[in-house]
N, C-alpha and C. Protein backbone atom coordinates (compact mmCIF):
# COMPACT_ATOMS: atom_id res chain seq x y z
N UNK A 1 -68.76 66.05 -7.51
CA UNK A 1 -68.28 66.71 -8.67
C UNK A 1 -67.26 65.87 -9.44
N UNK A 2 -66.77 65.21 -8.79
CA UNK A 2 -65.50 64.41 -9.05
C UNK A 2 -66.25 63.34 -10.28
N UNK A 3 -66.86 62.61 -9.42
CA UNK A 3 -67.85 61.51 -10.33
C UNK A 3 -68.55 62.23 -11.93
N UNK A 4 -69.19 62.75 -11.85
CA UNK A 4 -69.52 63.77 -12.55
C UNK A 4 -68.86 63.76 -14.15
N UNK A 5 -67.47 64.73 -13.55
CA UNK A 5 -66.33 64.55 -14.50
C UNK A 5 -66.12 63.27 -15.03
N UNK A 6 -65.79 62.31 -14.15
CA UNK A 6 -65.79 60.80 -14.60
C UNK A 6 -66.43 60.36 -15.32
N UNK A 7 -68.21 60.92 -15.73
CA UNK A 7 -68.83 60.39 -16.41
C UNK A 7 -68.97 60.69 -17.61
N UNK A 8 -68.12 61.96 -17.55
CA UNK A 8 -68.70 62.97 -19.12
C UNK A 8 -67.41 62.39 -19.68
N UNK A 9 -66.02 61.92 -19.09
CA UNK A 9 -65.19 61.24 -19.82
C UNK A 9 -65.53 59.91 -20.72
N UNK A 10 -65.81 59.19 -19.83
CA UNK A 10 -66.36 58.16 -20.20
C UNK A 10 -67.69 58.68 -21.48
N UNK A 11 -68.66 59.34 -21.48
CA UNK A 11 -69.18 59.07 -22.24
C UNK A 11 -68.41 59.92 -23.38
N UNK A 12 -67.03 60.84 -23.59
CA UNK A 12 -66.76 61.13 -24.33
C UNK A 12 -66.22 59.80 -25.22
N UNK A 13 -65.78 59.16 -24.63
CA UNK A 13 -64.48 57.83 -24.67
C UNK A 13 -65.87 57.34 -25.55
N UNK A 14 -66.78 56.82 -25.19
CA UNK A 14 -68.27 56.10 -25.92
C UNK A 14 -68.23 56.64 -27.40
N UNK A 15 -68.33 57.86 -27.28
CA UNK A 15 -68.56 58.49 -28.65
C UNK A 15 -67.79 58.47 -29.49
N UNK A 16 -66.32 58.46 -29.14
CA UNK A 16 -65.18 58.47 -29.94
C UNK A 16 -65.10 57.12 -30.25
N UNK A 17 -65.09 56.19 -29.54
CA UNK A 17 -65.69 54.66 -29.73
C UNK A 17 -65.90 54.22 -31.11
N UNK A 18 -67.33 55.13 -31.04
CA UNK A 18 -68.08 54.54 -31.99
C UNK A 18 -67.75 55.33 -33.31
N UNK A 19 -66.98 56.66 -33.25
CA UNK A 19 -66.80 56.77 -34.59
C UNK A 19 -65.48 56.17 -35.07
N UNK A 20 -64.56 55.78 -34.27
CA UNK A 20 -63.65 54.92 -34.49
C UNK A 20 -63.94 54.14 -35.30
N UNK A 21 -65.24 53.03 -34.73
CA UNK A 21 -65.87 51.76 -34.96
C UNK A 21 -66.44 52.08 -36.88
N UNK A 22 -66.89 53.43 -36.96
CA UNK A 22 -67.61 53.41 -38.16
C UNK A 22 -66.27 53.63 -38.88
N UNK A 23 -65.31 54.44 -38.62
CA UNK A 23 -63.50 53.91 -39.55
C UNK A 23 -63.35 53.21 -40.51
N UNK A 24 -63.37 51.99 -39.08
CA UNK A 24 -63.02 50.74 -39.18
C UNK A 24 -63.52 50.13 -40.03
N UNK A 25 -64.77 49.97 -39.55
CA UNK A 25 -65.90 49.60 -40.74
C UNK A 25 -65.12 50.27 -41.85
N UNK A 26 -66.08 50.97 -42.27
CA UNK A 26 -65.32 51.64 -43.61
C UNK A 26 -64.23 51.39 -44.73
N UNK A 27 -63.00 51.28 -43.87
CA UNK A 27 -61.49 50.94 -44.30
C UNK A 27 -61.53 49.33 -44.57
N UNK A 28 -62.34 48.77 -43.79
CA UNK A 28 -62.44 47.26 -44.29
C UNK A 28 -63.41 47.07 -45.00
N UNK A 29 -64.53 47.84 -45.61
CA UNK A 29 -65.14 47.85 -46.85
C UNK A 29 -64.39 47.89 -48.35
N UNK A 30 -63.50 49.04 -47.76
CA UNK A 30 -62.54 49.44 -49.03
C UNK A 30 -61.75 48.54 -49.10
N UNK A 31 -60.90 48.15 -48.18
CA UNK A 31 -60.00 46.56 -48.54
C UNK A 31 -60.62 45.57 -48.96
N UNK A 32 -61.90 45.36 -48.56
CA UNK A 32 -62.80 43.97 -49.33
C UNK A 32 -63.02 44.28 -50.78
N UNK A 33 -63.27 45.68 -50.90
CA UNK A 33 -63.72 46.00 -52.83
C UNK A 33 -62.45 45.56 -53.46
N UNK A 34 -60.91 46.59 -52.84
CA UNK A 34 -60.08 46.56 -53.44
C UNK A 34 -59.48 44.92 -53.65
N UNK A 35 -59.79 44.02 -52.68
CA UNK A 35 -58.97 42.23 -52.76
C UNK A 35 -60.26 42.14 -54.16
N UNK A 36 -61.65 42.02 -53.83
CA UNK A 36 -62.40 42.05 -54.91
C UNK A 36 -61.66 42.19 -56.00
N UNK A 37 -61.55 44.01 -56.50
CA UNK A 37 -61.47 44.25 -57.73
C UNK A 37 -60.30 43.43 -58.22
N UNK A 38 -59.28 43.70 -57.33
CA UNK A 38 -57.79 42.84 -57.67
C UNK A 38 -57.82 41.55 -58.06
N UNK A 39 -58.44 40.78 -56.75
CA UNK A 39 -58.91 39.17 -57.63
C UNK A 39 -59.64 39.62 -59.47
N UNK A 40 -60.55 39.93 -59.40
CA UNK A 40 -61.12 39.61 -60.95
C UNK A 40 -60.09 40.62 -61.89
N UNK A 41 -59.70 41.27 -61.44
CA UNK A 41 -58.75 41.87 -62.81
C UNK A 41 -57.91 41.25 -62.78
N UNK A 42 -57.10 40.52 -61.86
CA UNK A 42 -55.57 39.68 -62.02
C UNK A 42 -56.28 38.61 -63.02
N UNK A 43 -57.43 37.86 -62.86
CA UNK A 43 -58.38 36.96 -63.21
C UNK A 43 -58.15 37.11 -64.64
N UNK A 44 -58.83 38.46 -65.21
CA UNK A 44 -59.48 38.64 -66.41
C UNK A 44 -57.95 38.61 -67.11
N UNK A 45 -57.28 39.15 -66.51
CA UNK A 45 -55.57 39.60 -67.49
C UNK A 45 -55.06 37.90 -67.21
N UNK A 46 -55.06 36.98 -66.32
CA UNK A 46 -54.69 35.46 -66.75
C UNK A 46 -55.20 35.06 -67.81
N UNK A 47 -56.73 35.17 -67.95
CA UNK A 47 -57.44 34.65 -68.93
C UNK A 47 -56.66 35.37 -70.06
N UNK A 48 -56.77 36.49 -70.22
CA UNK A 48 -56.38 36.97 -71.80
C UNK A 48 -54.89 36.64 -72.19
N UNK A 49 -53.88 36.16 -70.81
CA UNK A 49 -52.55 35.75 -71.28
C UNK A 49 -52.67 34.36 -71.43
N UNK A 50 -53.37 33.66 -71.22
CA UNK A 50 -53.94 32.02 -71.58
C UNK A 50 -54.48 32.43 -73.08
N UNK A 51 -55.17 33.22 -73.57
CA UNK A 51 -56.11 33.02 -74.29
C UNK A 51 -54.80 33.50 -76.13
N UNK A 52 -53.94 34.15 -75.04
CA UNK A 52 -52.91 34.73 -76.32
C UNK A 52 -51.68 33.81 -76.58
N UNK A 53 -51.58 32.79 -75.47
CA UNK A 53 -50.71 31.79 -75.64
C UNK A 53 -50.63 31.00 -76.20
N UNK A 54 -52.39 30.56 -76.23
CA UNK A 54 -52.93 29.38 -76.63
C UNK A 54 -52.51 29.93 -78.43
N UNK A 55 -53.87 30.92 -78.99
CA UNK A 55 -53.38 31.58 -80.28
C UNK A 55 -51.82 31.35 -80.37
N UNK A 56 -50.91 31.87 -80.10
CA UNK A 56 -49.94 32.13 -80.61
C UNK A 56 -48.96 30.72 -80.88
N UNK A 57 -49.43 29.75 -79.84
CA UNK A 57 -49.06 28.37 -80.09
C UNK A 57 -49.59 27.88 -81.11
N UNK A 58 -51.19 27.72 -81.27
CA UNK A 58 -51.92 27.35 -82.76
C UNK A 58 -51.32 27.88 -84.20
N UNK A 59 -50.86 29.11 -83.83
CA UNK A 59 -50.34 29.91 -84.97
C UNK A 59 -49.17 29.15 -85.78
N UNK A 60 -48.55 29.10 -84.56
CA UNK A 60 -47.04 28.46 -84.70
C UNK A 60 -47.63 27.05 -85.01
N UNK A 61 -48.22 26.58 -84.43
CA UNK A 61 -48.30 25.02 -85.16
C UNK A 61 -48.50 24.53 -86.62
N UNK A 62 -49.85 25.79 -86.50
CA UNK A 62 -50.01 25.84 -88.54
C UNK A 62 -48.76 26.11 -89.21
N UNK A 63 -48.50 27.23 -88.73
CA UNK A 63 -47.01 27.36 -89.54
C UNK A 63 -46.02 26.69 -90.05
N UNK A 64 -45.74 25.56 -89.06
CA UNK A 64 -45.09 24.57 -89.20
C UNK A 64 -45.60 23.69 -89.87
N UNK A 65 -46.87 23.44 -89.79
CA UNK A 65 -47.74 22.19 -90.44
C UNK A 65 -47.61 22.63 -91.78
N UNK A 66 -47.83 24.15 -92.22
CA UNK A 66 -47.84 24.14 -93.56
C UNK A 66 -46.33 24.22 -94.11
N UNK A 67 -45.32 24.45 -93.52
CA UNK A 67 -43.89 24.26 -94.19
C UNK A 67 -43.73 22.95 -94.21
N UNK A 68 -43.99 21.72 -93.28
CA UNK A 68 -43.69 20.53 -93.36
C UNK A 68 -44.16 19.84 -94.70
N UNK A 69 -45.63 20.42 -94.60
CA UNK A 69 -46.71 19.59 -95.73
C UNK A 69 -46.39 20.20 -97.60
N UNK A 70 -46.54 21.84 -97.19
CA UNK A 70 -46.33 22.20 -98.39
C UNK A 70 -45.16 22.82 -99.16
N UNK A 71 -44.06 23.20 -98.11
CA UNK A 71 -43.05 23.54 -98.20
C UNK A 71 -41.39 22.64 -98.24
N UNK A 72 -41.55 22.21 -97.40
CA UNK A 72 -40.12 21.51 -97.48
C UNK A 72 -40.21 20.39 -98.55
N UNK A 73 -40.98 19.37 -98.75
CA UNK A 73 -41.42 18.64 -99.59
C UNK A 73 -41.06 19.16 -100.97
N UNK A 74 -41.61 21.08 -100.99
CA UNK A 74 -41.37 21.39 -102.62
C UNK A 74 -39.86 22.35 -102.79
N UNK A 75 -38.81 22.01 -101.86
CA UNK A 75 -37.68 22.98 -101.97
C UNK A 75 -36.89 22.85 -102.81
N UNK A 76 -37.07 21.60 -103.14
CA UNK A 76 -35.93 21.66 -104.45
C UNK A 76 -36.47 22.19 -105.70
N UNK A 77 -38.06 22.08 -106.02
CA UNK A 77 -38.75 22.65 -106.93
C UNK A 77 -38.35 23.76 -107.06
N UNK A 78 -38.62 24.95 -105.55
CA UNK A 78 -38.72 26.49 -105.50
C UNK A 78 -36.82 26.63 -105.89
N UNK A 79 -36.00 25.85 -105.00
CA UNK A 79 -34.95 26.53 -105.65
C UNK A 79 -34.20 26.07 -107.20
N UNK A 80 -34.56 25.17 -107.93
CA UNK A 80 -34.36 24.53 -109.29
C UNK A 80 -35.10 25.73 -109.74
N UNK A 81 -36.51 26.76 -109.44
CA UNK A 81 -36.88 27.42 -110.36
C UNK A 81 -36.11 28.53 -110.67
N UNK A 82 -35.76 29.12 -109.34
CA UNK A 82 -35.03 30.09 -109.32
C UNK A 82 -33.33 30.19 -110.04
N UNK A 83 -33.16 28.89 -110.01
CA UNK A 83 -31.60 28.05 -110.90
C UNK A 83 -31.76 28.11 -112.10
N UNK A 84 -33.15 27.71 -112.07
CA UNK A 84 -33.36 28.26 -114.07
C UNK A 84 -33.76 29.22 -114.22
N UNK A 85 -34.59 29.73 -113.92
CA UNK A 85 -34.53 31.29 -114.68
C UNK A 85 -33.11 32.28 -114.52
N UNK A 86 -32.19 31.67 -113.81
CA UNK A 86 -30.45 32.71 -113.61
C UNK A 86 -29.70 31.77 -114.85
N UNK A 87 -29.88 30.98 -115.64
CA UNK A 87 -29.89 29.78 -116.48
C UNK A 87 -30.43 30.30 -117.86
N UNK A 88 -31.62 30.60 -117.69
CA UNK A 88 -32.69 30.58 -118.86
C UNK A 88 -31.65 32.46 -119.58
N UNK A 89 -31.46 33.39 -118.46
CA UNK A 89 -31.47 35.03 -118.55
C UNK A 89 -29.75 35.45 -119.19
N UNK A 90 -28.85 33.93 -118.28
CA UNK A 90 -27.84 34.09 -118.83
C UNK A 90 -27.36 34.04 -120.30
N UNK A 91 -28.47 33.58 -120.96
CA UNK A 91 -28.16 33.53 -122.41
C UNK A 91 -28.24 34.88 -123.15
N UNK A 92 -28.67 36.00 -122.47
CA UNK A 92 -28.99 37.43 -122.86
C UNK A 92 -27.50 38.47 -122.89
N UNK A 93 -26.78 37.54 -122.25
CA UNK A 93 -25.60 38.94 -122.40
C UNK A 93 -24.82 38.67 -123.38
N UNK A 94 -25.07 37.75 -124.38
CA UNK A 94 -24.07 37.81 -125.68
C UNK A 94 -24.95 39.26 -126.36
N UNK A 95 -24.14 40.15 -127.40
CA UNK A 95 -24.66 40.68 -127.69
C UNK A 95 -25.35 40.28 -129.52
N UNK A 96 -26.20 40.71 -129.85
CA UNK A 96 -26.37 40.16 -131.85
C UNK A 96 -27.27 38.87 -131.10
N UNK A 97 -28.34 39.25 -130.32
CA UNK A 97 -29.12 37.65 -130.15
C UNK A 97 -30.14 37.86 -131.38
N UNK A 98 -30.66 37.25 -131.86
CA UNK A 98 -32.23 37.36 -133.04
C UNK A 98 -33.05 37.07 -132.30
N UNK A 99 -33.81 37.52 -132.67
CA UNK A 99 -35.41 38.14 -132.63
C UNK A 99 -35.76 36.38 -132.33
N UNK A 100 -35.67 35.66 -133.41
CA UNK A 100 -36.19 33.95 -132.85
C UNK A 100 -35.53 33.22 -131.98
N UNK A 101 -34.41 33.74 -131.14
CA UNK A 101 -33.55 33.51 -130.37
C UNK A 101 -34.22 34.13 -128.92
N UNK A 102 -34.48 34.98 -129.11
CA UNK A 102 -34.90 36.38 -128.10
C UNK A 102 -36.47 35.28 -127.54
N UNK A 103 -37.20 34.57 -128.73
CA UNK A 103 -38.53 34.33 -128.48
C UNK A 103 -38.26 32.87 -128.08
N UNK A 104 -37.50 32.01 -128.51
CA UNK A 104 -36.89 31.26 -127.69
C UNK A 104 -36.87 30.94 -126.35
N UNK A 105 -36.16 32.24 -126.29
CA UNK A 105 -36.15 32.17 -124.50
C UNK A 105 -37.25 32.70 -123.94
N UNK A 106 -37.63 33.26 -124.65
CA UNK A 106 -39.21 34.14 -123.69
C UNK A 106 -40.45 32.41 -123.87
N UNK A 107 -40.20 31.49 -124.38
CA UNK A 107 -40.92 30.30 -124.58
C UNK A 107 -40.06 29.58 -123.14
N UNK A 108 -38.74 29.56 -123.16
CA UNK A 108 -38.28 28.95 -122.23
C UNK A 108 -38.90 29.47 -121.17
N UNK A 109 -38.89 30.57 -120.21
CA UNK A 109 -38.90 31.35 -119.01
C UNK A 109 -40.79 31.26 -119.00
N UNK A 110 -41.22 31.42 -120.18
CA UNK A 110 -43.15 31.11 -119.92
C UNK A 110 -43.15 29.45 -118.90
N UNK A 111 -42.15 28.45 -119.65
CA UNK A 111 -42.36 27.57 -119.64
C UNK A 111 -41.93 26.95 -118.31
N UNK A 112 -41.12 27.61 -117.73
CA UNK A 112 -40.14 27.51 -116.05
C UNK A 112 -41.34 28.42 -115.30
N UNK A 113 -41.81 29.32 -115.53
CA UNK A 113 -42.57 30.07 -114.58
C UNK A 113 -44.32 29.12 -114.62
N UNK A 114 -44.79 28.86 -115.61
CA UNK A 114 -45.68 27.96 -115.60
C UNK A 114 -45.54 26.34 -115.12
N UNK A 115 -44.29 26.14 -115.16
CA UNK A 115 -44.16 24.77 -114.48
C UNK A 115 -43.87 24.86 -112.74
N UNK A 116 -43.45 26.01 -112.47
CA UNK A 116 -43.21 26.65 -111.00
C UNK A 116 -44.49 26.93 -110.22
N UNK A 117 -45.64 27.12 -111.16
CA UNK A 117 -46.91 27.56 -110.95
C UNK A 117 -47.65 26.14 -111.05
N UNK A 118 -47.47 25.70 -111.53
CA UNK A 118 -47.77 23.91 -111.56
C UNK A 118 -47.90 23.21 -110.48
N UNK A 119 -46.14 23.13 -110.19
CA UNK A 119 -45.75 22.02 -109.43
C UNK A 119 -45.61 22.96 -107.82
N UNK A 120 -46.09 24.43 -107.54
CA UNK A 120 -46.06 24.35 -106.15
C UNK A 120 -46.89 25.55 -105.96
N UNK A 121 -47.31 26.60 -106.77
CA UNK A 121 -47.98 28.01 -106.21
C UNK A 121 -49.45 27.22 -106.49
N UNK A 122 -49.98 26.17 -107.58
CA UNK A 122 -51.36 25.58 -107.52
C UNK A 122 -51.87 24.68 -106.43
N UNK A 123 -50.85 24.41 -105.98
CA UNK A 123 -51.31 23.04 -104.41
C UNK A 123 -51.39 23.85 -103.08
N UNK A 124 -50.87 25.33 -103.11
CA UNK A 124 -51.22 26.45 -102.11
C UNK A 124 -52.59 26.79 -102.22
N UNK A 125 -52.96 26.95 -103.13
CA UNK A 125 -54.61 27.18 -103.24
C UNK A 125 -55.81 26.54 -102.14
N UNK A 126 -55.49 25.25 -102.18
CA UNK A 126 -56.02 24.82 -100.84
C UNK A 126 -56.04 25.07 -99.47
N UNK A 127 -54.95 25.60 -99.54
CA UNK A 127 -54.43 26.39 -98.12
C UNK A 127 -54.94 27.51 -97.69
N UNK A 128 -54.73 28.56 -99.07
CA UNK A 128 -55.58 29.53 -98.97
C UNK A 128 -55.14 30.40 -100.64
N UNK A 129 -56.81 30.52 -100.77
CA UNK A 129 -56.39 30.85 -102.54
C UNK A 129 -55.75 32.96 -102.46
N UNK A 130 -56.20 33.39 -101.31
CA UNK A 130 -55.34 35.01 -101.20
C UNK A 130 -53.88 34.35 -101.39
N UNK A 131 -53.24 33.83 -100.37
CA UNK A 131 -51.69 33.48 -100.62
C UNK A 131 -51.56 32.90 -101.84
N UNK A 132 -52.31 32.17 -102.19
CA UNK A 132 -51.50 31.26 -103.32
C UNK A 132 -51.75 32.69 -104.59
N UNK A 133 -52.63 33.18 -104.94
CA UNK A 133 -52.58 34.56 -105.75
C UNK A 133 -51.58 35.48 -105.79
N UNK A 134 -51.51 35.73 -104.40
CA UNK A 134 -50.75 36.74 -103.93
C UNK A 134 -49.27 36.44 -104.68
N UNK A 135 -48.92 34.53 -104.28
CA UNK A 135 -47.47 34.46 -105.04
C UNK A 135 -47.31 33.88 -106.50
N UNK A 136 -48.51 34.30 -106.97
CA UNK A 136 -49.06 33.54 -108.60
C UNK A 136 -48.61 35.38 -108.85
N UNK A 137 -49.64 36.68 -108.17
CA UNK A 137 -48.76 37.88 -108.86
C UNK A 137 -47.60 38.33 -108.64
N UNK A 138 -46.48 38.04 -107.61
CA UNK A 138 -45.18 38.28 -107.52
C UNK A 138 -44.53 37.58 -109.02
N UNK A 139 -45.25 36.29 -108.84
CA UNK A 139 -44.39 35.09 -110.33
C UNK A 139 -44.78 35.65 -111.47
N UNK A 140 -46.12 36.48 -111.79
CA UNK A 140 -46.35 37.40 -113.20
C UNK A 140 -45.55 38.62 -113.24
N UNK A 141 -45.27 39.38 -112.37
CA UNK A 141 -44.35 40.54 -112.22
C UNK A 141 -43.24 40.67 -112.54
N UNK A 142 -42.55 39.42 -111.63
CA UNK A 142 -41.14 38.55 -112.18
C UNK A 142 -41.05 38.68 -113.76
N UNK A 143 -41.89 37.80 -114.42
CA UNK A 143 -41.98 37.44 -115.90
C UNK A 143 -42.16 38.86 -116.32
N UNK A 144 -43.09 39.37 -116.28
CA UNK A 144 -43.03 40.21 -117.03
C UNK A 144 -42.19 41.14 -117.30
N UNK A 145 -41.54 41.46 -116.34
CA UNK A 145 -40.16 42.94 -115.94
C UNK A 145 -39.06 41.55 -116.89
N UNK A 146 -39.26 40.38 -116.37
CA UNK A 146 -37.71 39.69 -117.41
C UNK A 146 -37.56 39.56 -119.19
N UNK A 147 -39.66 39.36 -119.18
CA UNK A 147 -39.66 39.15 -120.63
C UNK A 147 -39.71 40.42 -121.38
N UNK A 148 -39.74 41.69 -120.79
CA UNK A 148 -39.30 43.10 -121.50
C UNK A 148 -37.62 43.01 -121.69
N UNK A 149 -37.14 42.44 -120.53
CA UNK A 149 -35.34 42.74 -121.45
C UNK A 149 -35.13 41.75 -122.24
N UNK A 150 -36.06 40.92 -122.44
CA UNK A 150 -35.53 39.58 -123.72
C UNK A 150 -36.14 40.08 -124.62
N UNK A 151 -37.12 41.09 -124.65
CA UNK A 151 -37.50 41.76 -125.96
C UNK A 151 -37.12 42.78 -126.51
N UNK A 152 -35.88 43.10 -125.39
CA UNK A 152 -35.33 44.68 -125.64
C UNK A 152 -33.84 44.63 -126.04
N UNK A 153 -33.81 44.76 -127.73
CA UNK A 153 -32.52 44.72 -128.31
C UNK A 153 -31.45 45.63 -127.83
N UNK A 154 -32.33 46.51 -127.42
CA UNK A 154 -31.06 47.88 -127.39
C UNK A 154 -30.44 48.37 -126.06
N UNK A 155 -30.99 46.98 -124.83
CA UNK A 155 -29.99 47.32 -123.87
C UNK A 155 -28.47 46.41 -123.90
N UNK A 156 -27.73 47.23 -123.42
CA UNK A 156 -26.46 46.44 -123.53
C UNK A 156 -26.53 45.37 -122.47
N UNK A 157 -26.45 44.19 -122.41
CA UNK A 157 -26.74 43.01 -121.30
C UNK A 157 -25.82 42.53 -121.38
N UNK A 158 -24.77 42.83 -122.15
CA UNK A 158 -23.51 41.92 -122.58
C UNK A 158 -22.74 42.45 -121.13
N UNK A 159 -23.11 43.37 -120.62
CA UNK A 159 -22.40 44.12 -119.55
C UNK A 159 -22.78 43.68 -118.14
N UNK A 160 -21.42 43.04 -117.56
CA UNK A 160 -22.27 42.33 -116.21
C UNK A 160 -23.00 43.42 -115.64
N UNK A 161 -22.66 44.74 -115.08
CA UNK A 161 -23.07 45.49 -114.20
C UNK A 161 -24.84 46.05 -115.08
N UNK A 162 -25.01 46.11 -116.25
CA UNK A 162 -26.20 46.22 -116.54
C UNK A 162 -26.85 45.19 -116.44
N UNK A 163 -26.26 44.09 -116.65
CA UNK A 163 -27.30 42.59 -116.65
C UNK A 163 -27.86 42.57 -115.07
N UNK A 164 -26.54 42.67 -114.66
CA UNK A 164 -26.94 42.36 -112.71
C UNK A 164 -28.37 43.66 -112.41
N UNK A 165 -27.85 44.81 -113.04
CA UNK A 165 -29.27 45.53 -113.24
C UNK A 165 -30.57 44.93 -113.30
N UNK A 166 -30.47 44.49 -114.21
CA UNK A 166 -31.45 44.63 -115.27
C UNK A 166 -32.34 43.49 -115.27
N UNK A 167 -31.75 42.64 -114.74
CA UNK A 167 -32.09 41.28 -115.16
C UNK A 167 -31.85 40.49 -113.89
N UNK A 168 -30.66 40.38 -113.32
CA UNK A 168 -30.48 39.42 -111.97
C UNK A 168 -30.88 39.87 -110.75
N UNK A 169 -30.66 41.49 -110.57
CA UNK A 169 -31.36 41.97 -109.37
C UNK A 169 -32.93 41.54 -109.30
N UNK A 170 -33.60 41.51 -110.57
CA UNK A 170 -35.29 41.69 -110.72
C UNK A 170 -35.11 40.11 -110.20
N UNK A 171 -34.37 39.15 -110.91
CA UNK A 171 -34.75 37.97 -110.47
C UNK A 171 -34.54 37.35 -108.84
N UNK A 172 -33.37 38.22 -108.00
CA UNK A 172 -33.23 37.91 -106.55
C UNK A 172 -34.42 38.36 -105.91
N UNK A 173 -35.18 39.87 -106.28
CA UNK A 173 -36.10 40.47 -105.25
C UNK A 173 -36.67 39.32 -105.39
N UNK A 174 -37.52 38.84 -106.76
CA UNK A 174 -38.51 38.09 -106.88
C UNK A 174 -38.16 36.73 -105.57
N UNK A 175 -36.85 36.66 -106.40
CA UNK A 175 -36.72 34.80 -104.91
C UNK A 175 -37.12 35.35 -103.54
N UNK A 176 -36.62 36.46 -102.83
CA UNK A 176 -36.55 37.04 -101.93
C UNK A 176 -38.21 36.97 -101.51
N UNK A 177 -38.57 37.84 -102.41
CA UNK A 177 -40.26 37.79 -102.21
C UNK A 177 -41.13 36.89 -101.87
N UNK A 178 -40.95 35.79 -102.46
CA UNK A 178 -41.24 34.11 -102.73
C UNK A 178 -41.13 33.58 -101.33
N UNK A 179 -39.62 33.65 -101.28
CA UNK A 179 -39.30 33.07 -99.54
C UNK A 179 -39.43 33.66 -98.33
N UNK A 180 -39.32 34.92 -98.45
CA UNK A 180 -40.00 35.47 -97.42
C UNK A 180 -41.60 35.82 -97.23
N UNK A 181 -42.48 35.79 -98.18
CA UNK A 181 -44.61 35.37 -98.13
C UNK A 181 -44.17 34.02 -97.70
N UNK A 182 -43.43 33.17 -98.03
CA UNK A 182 -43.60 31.75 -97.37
C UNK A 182 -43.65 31.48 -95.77
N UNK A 183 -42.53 31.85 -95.31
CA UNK A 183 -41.66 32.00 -94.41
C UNK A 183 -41.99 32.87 -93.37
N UNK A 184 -43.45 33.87 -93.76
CA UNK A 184 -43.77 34.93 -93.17
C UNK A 184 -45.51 34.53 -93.01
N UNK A 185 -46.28 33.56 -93.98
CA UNK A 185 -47.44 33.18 -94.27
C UNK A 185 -48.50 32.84 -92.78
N UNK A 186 -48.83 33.50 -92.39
CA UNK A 186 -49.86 33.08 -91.69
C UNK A 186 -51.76 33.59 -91.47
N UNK A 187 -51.80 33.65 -92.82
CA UNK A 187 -53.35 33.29 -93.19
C UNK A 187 -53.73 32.09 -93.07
N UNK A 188 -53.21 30.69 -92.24
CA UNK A 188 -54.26 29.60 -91.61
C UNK A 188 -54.97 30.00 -91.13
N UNK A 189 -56.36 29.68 -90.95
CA UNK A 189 -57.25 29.55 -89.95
C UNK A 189 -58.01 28.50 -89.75
């Protein structure tokens, strides 16, 4: 009887064995998927932080390439333009200007905004003709909002705080505008 008992242990011990064994199995299936999945997703997320580094370095390189090539080269241009037209506007706050006085200067300021458009918003075009447009209509906007107060007798301009209105604020956004699409430009491709 003794033996007996002994054997039905033992073959309990067998059975438990083997479902142990299928566990095991099991749990090291799931650790092989999971090193799996982990390898190729750590994988795929290197690649895409390589792939955003790389971009963001190219980016930066154009960037630079085009301030070196088209920008620094023309800075004294961009800020001489902006020197004359605060130049060209200051002649507006005497008050009693004439009408051929008034057209005068609206010949002067055609003639600073078309030479500004000349000598640096036309050699952007190559670069890319959206930007170079883009700051050809900031430079018509400019003109136009300046050449309404050189045609407009009846604001008082003689008055710093209306001129700075009227006239010098319109002309900072505009610089502002100018240097920051520059400074901000990254339509290379």
């Amino acid at each position: 009887m003794h033996f007996d008992f002994y054997f039905d242990c033992i073959q309990l011990k067998e059975e438990s064995v083997a479902w142990t064994d299928w566990i095991n199995v099991i749990i090291a299936i799931i650790n092989v998927s999971l090193v799996v999945y982990i390898f190729w997703h750590q994988r795929k997320k290197d690649a895409d932080e390589r792939k955003f580094q790389i971009d963001s370095k190219s980016k930066e390189f154009k960037h630079n390439w085009f301030k070196e090539i088209f920008v620094l080269p023309k800075i004294e241009i961009i800020n001489n333009h902006f020197i004359q037209i605060e130049k060209i506007t200051e002649k507006l706050k005497p008050n009693g200007l004439t009408v051929r006085q008034r057209n005068n200067m609206d010949k002067l300021l055609k003639a600073e905004f078309r030479n500004f458009s000349k000598e640096f918003v036309e050699l952007l075009y190559a670069v890319s003709s959206q930007f170079a447009k883009k700051l050809q209509d900031v430079s018509d906007l400019c003109l136009d909002k300046v050449q309404t107060q050189v045609h407009s007798p009846t604001k008082a301009l003689s008055v710093d705080a209306k001129y700075n209105e009227l006239v010098l604020d319109e002309i900072r956004t505009y610089r502002n505008e100018i240097i920051s699409n520059i400074y901000t430009f990254e339509d290379l491709n």
